[in-house]
N, C-alpha and C. Protein backbone atom coordinates (compact mmCIF):
# COMPACT_ATOMS: atom_id res chain seq x y z
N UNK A 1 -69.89 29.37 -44.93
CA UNK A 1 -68.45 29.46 -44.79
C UNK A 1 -67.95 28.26 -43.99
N UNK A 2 -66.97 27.49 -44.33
CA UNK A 2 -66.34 26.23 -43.88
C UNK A 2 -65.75 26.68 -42.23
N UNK A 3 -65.61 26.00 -41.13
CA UNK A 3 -65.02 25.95 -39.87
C UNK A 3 -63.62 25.95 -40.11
N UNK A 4 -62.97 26.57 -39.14
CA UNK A 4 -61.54 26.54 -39.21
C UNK A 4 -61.15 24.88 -39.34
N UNK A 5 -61.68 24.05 -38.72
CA UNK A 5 -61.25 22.64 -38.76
C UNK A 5 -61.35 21.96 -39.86
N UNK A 6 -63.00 22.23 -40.61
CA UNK A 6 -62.94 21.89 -42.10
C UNK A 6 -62.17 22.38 -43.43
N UNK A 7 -61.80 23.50 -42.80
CA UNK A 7 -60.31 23.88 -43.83
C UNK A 7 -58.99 23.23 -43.32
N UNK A 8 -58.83 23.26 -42.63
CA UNK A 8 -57.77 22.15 -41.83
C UNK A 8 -57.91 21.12 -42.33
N UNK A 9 -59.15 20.05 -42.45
CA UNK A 9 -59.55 18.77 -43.17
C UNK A 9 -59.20 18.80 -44.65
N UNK A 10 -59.08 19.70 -45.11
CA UNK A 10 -59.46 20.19 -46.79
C UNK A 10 -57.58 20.40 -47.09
N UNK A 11 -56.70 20.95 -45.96
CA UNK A 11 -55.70 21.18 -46.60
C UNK A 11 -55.10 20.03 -46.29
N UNK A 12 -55.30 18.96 -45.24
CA UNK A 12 -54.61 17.46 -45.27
C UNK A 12 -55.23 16.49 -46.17
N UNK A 13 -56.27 16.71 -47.10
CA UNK A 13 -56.80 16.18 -48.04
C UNK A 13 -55.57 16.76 -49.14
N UNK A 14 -55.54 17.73 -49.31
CA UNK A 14 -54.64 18.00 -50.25
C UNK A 14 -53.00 17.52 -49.94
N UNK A 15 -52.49 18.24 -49.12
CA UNK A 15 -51.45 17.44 -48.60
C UNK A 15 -51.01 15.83 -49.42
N UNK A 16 -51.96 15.30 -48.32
CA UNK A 16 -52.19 13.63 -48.92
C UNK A 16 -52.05 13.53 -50.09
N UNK A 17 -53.07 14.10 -51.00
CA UNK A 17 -52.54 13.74 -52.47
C UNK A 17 -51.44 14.28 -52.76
N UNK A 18 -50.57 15.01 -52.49
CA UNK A 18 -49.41 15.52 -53.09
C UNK A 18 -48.55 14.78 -53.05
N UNK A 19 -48.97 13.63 -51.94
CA UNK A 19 -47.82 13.18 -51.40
C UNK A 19 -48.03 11.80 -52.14
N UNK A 20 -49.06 11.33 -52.74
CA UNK A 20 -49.43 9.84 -52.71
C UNK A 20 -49.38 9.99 -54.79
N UNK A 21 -48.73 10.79 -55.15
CA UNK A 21 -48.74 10.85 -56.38
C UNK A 21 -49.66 11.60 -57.28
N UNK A 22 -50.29 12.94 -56.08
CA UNK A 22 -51.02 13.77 -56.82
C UNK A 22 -49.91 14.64 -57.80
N UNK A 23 -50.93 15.75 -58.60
CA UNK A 23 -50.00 16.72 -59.32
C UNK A 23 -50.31 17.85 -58.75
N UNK A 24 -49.25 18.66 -58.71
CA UNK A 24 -49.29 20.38 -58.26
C UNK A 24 -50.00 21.14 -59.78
N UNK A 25 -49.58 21.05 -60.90
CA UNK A 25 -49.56 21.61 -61.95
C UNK A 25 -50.17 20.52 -63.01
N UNK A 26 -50.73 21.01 -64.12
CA UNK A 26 -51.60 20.02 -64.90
C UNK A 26 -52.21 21.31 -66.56
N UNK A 27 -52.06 20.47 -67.50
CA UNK A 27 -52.10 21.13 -68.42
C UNK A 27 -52.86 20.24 -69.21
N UNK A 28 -54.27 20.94 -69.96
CA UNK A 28 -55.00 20.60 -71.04
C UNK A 28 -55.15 21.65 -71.97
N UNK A 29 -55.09 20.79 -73.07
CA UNK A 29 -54.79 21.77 -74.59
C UNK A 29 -54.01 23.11 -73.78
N UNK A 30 -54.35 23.94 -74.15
CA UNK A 30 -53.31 25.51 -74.00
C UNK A 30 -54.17 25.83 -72.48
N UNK A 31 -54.59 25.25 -72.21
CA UNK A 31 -54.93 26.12 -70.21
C UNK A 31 -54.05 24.82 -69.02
N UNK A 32 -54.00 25.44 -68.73
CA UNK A 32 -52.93 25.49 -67.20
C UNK A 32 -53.59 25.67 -66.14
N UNK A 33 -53.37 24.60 -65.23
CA UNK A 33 -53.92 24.95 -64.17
C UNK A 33 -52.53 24.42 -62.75
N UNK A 34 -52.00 25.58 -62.09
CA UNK A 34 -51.49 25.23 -60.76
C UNK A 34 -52.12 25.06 -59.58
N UNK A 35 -52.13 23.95 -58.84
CA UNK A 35 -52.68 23.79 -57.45
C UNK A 35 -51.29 24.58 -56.86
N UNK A 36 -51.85 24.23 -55.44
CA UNK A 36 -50.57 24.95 -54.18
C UNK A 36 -49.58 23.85 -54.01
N UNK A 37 -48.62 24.44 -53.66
CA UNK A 37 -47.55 23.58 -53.64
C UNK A 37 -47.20 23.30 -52.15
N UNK A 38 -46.32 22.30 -51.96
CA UNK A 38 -46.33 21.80 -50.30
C UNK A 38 -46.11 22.63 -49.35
N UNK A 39 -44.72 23.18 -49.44
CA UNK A 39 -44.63 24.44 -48.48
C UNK A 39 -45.81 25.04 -48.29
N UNK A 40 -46.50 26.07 -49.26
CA UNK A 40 -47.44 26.73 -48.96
C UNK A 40 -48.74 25.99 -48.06
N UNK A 41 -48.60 24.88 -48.30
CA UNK A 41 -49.80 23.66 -47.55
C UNK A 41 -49.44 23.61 -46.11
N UNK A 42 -48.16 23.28 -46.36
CA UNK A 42 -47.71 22.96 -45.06
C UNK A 42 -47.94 24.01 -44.21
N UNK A 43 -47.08 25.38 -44.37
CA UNK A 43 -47.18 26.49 -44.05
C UNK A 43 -48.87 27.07 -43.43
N UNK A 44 -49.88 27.51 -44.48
CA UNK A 44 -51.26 27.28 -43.90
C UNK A 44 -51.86 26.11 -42.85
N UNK A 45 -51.16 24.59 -43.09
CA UNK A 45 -51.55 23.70 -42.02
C UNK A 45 -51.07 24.18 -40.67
N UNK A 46 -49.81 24.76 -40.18
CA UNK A 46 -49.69 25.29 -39.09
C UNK A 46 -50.54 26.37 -38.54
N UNK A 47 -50.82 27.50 -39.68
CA UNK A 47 -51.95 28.39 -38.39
C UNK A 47 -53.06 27.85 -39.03
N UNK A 48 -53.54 27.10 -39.17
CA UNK A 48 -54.59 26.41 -39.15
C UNK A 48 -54.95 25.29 -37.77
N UNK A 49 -53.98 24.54 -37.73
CA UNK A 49 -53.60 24.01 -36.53
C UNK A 49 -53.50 24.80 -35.28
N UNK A 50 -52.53 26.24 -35.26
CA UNK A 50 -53.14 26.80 -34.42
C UNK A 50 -54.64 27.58 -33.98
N UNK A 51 -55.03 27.51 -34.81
CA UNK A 51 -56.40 28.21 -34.70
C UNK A 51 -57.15 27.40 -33.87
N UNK A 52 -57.41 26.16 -34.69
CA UNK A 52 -58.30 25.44 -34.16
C UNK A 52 -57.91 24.53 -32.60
N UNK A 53 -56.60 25.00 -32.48
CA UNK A 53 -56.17 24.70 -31.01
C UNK A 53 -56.38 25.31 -29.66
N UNK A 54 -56.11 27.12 -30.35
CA UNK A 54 -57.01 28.24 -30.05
C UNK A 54 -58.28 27.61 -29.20
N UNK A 55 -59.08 27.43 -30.86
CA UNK A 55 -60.49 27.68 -30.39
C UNK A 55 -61.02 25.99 -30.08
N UNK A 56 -60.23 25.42 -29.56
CA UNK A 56 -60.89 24.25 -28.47
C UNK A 56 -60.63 24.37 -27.15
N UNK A 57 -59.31 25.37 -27.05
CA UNK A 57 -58.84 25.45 -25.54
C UNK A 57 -59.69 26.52 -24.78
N UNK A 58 -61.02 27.33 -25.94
CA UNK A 58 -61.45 28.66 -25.46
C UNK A 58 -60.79 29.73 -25.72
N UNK A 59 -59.86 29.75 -26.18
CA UNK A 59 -59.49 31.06 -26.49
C UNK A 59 -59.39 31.75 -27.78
N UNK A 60 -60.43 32.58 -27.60
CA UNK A 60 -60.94 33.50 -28.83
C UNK A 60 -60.31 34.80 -29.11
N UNK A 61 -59.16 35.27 -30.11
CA UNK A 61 -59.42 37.00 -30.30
C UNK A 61 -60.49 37.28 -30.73
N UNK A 62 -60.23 38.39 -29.65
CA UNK A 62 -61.50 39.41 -30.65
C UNK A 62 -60.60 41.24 -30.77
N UNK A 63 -61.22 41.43 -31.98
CA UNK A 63 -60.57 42.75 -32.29
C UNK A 63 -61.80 43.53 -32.20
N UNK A 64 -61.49 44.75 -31.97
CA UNK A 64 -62.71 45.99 -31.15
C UNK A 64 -62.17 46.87 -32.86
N UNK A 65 -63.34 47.09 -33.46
CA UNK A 65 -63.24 47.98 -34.68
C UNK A 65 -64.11 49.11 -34.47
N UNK A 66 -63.17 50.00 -35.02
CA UNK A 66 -64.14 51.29 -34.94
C UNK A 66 -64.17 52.11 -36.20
N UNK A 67 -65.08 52.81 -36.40
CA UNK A 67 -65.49 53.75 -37.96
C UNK A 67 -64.84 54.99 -37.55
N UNK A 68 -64.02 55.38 -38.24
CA UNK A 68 -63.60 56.89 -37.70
C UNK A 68 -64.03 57.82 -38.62
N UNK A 69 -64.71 59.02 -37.74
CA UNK A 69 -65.12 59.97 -39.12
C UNK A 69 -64.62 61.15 -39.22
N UNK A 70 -65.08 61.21 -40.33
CA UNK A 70 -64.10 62.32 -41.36
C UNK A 70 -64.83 63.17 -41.21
């Protein structure tokens, strides 16, 4: 599974091309294919950014799970 930072790396890779004359959307013979569009990039780059800001400053959630029985 990729680090919060290497998905962070992966969505300013994308970003970048969107911006440098990539395509969102792309069509061969009858299949279709949509990538994500900027907002949504952008949008994930922020808590992504926070995460990994999070977890350089040390600070980790942690959630306490419990099984409840029936």
């Amino acid at each position: 599974m990729a680090s919060t930072q290497q998905l962070l790396d992966q969505i300013e890779t994308a970003i970048e091309a969107l911006l440098t004359g990539g395509h969102s959307q792309y069509s061969i013979g009858s299949r279709s294919v949509t990538k994500l569009d900027l907002p949504s990039l952008f949008s994930e780059r922020r808590l992504l950014q926070a995460e990994v800001s999070r977890e350089s400053n040390g600070m980790v959630r942690l959630a306490k799970m419990a099984r409840t029985s029936k």
